[in-house]
C-alpha atoms as a PDB file:
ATOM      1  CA  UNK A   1     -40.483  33.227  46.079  1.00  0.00           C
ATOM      2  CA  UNK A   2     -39.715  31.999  42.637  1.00  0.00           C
ATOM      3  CA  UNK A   3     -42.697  32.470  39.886  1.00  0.00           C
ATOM      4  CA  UNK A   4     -43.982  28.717  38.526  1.00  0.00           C
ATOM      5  CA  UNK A   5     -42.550  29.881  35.169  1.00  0.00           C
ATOM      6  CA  UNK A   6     -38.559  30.526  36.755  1.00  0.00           C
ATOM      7  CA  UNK A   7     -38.857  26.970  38.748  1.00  0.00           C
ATOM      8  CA  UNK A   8     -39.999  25.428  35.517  1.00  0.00           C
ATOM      9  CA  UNK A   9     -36.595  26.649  33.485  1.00  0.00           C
ATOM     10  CA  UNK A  10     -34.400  25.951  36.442  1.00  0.00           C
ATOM     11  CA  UNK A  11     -35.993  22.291  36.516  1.00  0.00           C
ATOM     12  CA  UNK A  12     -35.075  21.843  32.875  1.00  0.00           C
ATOM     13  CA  UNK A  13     -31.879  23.652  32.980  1.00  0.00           C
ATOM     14  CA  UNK A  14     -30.773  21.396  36.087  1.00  0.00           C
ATOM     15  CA  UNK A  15     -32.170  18.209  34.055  1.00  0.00           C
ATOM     16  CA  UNK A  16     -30.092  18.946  31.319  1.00  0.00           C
ATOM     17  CA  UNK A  17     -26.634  19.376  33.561  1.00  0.00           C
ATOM     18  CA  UNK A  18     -27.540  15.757  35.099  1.00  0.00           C
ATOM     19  CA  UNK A  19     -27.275  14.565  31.470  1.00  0.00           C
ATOM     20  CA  UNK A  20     -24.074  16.173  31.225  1.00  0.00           C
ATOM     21  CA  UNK A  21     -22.590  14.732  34.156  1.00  0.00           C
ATOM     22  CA  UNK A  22     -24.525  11.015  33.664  1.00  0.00           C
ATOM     23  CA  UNK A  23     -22.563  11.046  30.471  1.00  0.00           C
ATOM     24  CA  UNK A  24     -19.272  12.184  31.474  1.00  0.00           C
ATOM     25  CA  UNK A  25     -19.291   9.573  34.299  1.00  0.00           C
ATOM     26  CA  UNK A  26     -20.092   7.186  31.602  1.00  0.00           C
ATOM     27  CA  UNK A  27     -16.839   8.230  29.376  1.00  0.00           C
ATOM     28  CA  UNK A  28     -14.413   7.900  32.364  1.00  0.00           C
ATOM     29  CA  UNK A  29     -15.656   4.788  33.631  1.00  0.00           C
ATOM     30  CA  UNK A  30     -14.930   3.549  30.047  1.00  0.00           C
ATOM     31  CA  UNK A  31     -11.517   5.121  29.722  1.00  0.00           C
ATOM     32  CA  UNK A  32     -10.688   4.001  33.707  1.00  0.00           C
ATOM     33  CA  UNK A  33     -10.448   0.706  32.511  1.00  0.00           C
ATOM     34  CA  UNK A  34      -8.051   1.012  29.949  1.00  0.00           C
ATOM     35  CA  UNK A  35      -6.136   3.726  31.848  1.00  0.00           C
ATOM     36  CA  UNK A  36      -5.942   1.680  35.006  1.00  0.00           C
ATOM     37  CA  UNK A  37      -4.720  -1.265  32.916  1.00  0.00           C
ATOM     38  CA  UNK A  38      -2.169   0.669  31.336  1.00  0.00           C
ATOM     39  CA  UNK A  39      -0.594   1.934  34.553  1.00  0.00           C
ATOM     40  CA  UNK A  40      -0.735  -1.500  36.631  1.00  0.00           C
ATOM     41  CA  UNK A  41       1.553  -2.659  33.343  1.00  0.00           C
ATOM     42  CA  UNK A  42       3.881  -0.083  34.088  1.00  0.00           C
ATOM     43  CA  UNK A  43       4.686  -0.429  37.345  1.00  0.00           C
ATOM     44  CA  UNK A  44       6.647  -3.662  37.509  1.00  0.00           C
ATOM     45  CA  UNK A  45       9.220  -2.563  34.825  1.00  0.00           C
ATOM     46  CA  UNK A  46       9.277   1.181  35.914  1.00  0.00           C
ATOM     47  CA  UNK A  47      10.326  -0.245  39.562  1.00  0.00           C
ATOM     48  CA  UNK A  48      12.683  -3.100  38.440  1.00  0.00           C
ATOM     49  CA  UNK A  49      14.310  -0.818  36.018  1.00  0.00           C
ATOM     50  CA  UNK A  50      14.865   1.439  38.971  1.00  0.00           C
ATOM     51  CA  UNK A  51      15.907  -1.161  41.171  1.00  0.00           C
ATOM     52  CA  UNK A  52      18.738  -2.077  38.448  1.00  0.00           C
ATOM     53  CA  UNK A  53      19.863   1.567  37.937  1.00  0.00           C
ATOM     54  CA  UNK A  54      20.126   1.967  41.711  1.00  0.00           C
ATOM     55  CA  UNK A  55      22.332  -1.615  41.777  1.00  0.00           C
ATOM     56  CA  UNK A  56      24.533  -0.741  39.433  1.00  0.00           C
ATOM     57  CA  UNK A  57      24.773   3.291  40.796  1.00  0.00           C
ATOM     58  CA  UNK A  58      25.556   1.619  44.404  1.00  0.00           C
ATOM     59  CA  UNK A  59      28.676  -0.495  43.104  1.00  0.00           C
ATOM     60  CA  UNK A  60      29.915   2.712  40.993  1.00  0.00           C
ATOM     61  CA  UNK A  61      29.094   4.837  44.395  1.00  0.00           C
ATOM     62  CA  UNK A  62      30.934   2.342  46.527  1.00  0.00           C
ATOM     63  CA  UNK A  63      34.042   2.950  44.399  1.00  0.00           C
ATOM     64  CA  UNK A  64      35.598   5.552  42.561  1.00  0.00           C
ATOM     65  CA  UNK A  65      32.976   6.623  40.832  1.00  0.00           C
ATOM     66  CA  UNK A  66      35.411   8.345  38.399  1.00  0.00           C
ATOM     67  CA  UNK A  67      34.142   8.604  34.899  1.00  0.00           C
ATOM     68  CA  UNK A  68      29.906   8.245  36.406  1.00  0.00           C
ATOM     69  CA  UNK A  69      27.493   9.605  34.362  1.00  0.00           C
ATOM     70  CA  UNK A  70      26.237  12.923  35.102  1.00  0.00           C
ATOM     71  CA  UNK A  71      22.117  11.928  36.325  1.00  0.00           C
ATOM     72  CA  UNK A  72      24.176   9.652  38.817  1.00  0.00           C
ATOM     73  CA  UNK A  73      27.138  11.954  39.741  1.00  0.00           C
ATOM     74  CA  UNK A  74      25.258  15.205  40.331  1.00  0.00           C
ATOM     75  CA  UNK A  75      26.717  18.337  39.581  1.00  0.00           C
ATOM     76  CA  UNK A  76      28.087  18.595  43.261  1.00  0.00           C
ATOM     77  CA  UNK A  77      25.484  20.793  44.192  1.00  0.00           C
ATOM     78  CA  UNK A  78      22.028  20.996  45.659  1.00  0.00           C
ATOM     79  CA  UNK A  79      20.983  24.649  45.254  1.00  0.00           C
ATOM     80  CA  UNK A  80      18.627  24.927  42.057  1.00  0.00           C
ATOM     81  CA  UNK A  81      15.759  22.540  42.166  1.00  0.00           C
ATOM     82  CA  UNK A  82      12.958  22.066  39.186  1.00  0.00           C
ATOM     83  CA  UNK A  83       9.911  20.916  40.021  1.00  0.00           C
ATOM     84  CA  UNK A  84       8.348  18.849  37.686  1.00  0.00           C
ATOM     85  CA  UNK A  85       4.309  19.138  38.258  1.00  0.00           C
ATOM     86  CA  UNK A  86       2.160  16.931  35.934  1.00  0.00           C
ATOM     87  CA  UNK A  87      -1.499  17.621  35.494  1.00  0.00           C
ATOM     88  CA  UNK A  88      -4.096  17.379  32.866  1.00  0.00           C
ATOM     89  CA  UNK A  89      -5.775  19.966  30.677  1.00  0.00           C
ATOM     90  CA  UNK A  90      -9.235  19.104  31.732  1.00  0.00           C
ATOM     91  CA  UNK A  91     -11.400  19.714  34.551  1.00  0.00           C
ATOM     92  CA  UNK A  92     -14.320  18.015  36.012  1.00  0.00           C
ATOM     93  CA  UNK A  93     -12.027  15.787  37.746  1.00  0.00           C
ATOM     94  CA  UNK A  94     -12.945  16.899  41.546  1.00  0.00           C
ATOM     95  CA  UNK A  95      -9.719  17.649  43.536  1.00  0.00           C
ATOM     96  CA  UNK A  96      -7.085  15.687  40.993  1.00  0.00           C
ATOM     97  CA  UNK A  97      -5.394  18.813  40.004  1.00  0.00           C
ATOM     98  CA  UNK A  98      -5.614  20.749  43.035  1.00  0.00           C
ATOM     99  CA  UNK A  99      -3.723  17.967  45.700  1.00  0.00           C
ATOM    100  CA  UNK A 100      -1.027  17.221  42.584  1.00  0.00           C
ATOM    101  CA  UNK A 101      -0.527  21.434  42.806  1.00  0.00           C
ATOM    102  CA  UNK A 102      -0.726  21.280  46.818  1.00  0.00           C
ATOM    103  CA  UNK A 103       2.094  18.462  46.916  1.00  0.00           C
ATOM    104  CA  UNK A 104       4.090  20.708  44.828  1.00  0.00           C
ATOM    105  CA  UNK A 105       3.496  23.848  46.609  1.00  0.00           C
ATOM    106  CA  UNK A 106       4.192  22.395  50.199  1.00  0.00           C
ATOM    107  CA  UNK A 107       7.749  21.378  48.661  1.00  0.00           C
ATOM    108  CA  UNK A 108       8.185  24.569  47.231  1.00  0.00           C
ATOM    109  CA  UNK A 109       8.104  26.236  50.353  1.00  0.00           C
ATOM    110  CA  UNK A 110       9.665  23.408  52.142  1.00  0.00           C
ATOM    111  CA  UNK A 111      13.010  24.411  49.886  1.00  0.00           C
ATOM    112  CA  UNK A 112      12.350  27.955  49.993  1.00  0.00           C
ATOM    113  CA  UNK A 113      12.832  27.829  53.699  1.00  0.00           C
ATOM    114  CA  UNK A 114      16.304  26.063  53.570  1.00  0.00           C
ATOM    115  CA  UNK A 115      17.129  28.729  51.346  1.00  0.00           C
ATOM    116  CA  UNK A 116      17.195  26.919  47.766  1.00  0.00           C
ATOM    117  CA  UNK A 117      16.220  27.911  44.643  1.00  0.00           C
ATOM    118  CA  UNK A 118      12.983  26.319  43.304  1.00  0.00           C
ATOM    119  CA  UNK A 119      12.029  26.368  39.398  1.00  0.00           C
ATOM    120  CA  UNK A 120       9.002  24.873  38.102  1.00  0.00           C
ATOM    121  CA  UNK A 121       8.546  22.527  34.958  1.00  0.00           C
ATOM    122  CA  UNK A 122       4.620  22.017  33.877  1.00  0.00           C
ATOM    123  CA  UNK A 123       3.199  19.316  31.985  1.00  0.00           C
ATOM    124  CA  UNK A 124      -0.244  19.863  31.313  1.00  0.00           C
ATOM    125  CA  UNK A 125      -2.085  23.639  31.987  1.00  0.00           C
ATOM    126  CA  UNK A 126      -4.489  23.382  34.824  1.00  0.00           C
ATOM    127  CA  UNK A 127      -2.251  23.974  37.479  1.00  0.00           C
ATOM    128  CA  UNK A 128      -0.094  26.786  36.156  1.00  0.00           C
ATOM    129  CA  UNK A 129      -2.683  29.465  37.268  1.00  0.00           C
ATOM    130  CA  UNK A 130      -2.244  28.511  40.771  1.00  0.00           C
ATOM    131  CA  UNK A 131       1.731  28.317  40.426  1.00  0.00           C
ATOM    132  CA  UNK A 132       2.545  31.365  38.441  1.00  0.00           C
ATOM    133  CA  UNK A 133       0.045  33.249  40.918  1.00  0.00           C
ATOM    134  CA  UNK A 134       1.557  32.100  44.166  1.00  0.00           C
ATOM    135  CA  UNK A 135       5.376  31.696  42.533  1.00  0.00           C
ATOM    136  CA  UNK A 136       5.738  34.068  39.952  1.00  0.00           C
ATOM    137  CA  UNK A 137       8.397  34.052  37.703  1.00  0.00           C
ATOM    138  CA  UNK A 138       9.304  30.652  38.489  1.00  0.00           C
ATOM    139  CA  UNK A 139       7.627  28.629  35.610  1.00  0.00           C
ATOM    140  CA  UNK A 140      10.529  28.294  33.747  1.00  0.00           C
ATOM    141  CA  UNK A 141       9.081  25.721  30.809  1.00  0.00           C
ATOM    142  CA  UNK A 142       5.891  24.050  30.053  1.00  0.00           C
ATOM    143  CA  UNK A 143       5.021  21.203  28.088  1.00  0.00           C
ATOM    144  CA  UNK A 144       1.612  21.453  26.147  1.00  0.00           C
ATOM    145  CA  UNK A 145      -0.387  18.227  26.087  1.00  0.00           C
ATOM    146  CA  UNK A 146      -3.331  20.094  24.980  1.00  0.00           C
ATOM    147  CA  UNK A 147      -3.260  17.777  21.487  1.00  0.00           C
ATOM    148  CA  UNK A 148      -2.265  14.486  22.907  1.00  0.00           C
ATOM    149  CA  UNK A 149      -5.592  11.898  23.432  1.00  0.00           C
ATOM    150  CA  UNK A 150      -3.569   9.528  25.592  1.00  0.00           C
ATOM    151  CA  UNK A 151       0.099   9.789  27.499  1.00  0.00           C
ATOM    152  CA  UNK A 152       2.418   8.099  25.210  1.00  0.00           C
ATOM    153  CA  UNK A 153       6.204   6.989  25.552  1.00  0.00           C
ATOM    154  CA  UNK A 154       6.791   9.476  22.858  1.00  0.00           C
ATOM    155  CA  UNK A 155       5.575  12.455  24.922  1.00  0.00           C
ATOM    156  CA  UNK A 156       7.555  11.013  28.006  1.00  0.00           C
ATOM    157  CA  UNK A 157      10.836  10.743  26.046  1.00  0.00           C
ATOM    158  CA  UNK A 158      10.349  14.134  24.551  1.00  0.00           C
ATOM    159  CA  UNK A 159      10.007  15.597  28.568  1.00  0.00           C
ATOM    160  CA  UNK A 160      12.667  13.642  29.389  1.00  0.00           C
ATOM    161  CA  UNK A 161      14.736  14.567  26.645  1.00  0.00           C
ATOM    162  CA  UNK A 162      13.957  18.526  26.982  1.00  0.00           C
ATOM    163  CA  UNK A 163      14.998  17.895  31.164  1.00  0.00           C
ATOM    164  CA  UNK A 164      18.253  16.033  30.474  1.00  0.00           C
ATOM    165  CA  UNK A 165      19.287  18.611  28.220  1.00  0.00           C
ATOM    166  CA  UNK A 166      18.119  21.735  30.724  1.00  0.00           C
ATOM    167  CA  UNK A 167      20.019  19.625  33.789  1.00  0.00           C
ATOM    168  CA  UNK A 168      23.277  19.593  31.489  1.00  0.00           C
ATOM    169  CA  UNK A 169      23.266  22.610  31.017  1.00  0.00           C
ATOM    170  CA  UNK A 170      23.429  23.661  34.835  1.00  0.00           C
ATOM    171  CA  UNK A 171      19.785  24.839  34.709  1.00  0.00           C
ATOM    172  CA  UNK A 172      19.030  22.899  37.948  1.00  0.00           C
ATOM    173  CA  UNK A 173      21.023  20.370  40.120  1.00  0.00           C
ATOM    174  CA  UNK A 174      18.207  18.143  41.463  1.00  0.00           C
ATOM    175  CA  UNK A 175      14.477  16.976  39.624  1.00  0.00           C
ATOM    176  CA  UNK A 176      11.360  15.977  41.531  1.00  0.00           C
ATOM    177  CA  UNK A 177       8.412  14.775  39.832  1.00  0.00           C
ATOM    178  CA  UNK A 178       4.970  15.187  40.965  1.00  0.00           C
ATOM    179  CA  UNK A 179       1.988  12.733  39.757  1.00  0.00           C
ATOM    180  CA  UNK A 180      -0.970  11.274  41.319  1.00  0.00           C
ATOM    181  CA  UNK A 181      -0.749   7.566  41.870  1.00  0.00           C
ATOM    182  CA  UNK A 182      -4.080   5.812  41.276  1.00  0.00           C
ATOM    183  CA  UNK A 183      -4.957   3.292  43.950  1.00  0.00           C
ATOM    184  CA  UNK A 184      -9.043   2.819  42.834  1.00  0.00           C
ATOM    185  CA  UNK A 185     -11.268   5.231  41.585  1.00  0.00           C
ATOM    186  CA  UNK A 186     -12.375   7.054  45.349  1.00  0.00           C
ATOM    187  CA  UNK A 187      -8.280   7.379  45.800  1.00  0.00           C
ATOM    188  CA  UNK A 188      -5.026   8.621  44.453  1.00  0.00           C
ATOM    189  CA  UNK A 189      -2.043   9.759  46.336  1.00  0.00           C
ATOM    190  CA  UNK A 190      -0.234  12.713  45.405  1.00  0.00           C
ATOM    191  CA  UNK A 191       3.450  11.102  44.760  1.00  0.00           C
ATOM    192  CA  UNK A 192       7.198  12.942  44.802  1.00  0.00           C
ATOM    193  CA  UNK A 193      10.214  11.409  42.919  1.00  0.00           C
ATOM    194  CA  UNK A 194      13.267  12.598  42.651  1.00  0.00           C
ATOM    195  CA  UNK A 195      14.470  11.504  39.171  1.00  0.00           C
ATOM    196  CA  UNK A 196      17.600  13.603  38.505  1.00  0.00           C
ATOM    197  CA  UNK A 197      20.099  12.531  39.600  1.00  0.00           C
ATOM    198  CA  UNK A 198      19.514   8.921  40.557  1.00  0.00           C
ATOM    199  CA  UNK A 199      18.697   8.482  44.471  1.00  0.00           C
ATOM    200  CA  UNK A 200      20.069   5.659  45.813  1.00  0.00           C
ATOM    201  CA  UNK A 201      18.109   3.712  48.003  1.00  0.00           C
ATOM    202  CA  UNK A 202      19.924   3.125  51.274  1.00  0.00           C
ATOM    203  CA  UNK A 203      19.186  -0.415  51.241  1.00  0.00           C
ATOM    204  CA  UNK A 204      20.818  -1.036  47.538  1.00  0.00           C
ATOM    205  CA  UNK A 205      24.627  -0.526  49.320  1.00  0.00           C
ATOM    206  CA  UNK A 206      24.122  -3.661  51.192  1.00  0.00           C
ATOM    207  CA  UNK A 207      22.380  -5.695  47.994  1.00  0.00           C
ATOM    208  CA  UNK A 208      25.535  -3.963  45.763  1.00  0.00           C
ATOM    209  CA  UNK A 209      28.305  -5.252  48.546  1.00  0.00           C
ATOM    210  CA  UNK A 210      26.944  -8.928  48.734  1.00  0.00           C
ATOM    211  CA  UNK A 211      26.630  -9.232  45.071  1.00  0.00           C
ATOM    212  CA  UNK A 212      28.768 -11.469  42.926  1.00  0.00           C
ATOM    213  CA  UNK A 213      27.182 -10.336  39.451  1.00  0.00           C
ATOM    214  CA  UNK A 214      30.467  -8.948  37.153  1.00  0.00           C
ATOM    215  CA  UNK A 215      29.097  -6.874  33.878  1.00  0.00           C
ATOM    216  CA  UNK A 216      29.991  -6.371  30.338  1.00  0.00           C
ATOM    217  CA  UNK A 217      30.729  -3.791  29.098  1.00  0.00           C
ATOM    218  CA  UNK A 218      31.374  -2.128  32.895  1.00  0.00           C
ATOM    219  CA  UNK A 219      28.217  -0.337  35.220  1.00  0.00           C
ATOM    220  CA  UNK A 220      29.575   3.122  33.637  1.00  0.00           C
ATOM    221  CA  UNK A 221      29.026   1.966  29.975  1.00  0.00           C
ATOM    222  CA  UNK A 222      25.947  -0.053  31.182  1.00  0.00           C
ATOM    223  CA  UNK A 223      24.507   3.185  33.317  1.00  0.00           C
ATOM    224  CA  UNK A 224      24.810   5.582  30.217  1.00  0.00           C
ATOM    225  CA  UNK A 225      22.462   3.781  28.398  1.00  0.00           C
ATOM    226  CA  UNK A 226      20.437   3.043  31.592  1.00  0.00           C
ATOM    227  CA  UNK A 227      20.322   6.650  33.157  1.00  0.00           C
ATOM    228  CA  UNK A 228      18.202   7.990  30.106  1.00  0.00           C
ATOM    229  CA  UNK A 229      15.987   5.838  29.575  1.00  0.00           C
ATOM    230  CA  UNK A 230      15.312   5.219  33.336  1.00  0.00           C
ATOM    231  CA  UNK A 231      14.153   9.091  33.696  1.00  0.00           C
ATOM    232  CA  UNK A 232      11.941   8.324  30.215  1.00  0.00           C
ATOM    233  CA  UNK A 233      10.050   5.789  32.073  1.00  0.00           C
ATOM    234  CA  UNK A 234       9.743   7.522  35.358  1.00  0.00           C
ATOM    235  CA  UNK A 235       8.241  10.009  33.595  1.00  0.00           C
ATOM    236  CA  UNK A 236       5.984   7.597  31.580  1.00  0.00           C
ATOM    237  CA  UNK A 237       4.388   5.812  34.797  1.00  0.00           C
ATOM    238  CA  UNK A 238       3.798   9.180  36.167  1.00  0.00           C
ATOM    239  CA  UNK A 239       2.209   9.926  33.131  1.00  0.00           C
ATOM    240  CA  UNK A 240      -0.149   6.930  32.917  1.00  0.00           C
ATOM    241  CA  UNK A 241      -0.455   6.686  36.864  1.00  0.00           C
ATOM    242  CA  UNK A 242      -2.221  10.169  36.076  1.00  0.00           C
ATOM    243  CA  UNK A 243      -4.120   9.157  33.265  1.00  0.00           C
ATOM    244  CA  UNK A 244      -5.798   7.009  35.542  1.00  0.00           C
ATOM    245  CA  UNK A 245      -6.034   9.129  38.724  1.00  0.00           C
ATOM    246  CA  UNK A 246      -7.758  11.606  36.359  1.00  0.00           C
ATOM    247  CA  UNK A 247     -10.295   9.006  34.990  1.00  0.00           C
ATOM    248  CA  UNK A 248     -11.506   7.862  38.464  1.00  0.00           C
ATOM    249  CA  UNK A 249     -11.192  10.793  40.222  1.00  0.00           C
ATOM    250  CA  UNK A 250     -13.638  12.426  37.180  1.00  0.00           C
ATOM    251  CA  UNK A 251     -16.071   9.360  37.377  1.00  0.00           C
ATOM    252  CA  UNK A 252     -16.019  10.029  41.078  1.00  0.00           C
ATOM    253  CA  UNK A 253     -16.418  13.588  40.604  1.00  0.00           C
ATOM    254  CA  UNK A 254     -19.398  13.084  37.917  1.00  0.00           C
ATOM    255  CA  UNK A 255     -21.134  10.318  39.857  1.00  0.00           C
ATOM    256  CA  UNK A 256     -21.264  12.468  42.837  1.00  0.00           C
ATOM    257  CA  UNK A 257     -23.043  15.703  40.533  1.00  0.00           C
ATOM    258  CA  UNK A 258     -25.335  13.117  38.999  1.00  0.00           C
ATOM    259  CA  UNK A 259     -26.454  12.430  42.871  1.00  0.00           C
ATOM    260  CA  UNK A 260     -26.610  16.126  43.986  1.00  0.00           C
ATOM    261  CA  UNK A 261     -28.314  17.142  40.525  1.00  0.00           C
ATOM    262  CA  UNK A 262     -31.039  14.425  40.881  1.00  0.00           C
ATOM    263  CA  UNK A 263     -31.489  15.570  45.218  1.00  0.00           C
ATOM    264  CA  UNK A 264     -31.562  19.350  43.736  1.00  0.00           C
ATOM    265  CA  UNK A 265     -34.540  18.019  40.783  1.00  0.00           C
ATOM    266  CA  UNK A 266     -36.631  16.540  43.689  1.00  0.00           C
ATOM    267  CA  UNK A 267     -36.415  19.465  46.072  1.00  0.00           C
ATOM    268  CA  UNK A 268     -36.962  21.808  43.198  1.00  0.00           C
ATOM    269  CA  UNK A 269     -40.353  19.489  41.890  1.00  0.00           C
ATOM    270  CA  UNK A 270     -41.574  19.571  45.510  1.00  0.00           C
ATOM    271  CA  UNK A 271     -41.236  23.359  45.260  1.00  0.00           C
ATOM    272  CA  UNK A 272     -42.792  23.584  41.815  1.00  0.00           C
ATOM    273  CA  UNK A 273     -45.709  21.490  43.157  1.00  0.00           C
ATOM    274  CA  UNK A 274     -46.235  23.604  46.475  1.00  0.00           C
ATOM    275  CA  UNK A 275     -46.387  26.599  44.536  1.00  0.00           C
ATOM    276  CA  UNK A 276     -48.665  25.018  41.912  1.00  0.00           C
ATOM    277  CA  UNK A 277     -50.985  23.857  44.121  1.00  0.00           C
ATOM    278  CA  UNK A 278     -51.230  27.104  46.674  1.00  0.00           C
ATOM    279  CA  UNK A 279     -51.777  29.025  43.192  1.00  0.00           C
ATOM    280  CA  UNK A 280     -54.774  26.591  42.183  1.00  0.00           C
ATOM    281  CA  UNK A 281     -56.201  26.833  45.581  1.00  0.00           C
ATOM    282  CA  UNK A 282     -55.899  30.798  45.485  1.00  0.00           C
ATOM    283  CA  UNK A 283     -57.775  30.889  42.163  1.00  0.00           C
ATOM    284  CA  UNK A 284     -60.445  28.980  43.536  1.00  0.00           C
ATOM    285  CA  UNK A 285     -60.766  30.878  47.253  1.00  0.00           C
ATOM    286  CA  UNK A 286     -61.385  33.756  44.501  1.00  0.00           C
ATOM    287  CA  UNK A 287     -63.616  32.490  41.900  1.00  0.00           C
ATOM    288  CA  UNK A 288     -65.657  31.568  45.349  1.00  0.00           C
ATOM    289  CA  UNK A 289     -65.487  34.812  46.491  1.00  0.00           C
ATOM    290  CA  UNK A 290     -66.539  36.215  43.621  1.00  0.00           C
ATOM    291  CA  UNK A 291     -69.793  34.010  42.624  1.00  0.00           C
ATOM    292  CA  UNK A 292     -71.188  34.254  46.897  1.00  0.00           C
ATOM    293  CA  UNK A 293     -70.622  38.511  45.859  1.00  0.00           C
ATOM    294  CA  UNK A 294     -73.306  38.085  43.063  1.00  0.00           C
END
C-alpha cells in the first residue's frame, strides 16, 4: 500500500493535470465556435462550385470532349493514386487523427488489392508515424502546417498548387482527399473525395442534357479557370471542416479527462483518508499499550 506521503504527491500531481485539461477544454470550446462558423460558411460555395464544375464537365463529357482540361480529362489511366491525408499537428484531440488515418489506410489496402499503386500526400504530422510505419516508402510529400495558427485559403492554394503541378507531371492519375467532417462536437465523420480529376456525378448527365444555358467564352475556356480553383476550395473546406472536427473532438476529449481526473481525486482522497485514519488509530492502540505496560 502506498505511504500517506506518495498519495499526497499523486493527489497534487493529478490536481494539477485536471487544471491542464479544465483549461484546454476551455480554449477549444472558444476556438469551436469560430471554427465551426468558418466551416458551415464554406460549405454552400464549396458544393455549388462543385455542382457548376460537374455541369459544365457533363456537357463537355457528353460531347467531344476534345481540347478538356486535364483535372477533367484524366490522363487515361487509373493506376497511380495519391492519397491526400489531412491531420493536425496537435494531440489531445481523442480519436480525430487516428479515424482520419484509419479512412486512409482501409483505402490504401482497398487499392492495393486491385493491384494499384497508392502514394501518400500529408498535410499536417500526426499521422505520418502510423503511415510511413505500415506503408513505407510511400509518403511521397508532406506539407508542414506546423507554423500556421488557422487553415487559410493561402495554405489551401499552395496544396493545391504543389498537387496540380505533381498530377501534370504524371506523378499520379487519380487524388482522394481525406478530412474529418464536423457534424457537433461528440461527432465527425471521416470523409473521402476524389478531387483530381473531376468526378462526375451520375445525376449531372441528365441536369447537363435538359439544360438550355449557352456560355461565353465556351465550358472549355470557362472549366480552365474553374478546374483550379475548384480543387483550391475542396481543399479549403477540408481544411476548415478539420479545424473544427479537431476543436470539438479536443473539447470532447478534455471534458471527458476533466471527469476521469476529478473520479481518480475522489477515489485517491478516500484512500488518503483510510490510510490516515488506520495510521492515527494505530498510534493510539500503541500509546495505549504502552501507558497500561507502566
Amino acid at each position: 500500500m502506498a505511504s500517506l506521503k506518495e498519495l499526497k504527491l499523486r493527489i497534487g500531481s493529478v490536481k494539477s493535470t485536471q487544471k491542464i485539461t479544465k483549461a484546454k477544454q476551455m480554449v477549444a470550446a472558444a476556438k469551436l465556435r469560430k471554427a465551426q462558423a468558418a466551416a458551415e460558411a464554406a460549405r454552400p460555395y464549396s458544393s455549388r462550385l462543385e455542382a457548376v464544375v460537374a455541369s459544365l464537365a457533363s456537357k463537355i463529357a457528353g460531347g467531344s470532349g476534345e481540347g478538356a482540361s486535364p483535372l477533367l480529362a484524366g490522363t487515361g489511366k487509373d493506376e497511380v493514386h495519391l492519397l491526400v491525408v489531412a491531420n493536425s499537428d496537435r494531440g489531445l484531440a481523442g480519436a480525430f487523427n487516428a479515424n482520419i488515418v484509419k479512412a486512409a489506410r482501409a483505402r490504401a489496402d482497398e487499392l492495393i488489392a486491385q493491384g494499384k499503386t497508392v502514394r501518400f500526400y500529408l498535410i499536417g504530422r500526426k499521422g505520418r508515424p502510423v503511415i510511413n510505419r505500415t506503408f513505407p516508402g510511400m509518403i511521397v510529400a508532406q506539407f508542414d502546417t506546423t507554423g500556421v495558427k488557422e487553415p487559410g485559403y493561402a495554405q489551401a492554394e499552395e496544396i493545391a498548387r504543389e498537387l496540380t503541378d505533381m498530377y501534370l507531371n504524371g506523378k499520379f492519375d487519380v487524388a482522394h482527399l481525406f478530412f474529418s467532417q464536423f457534424k457537433s462536437a461528440l461527432a465527425q465523420i471521416p470523409t473521402e473525395q476524389q478531387i483530381i480529376p473531376v468526378k462526375i456525378p451520375a445525376d449531372a448527365d441528365r441536369d447537363a442534357i435538359g439544360a438550355t444555358v449557352e456560355y461565353e467564352p465556351s465550358e472549355e475556356a470557362i472549366l480552365d479557370d474553374l478546374l483550379p480553383r475548384n480543387v483550391t476550395v475542396q481543399i479549403f473546406k477540408a481544411l476548415l471542416e478539420n479545424n473544427a472536427s479537431e476543436q470539438g473532438a479536443s473539447m470532447t476529449a478534455m471534458d471527458n479527462a476533466t471527469r476521469n481526473a476529478g473520479d481518480l481525486i475522489n477515489k485517491l482522497t478516500i484512500q488518503y483518508n483510510r490510510s490516515r485514519q488506520a495510521a492515527i488509530t494505530t498510534e493510539l492502540v500503541e500509546i495505549i499499550s504502552g501507558a497500561e505496560a507502566l
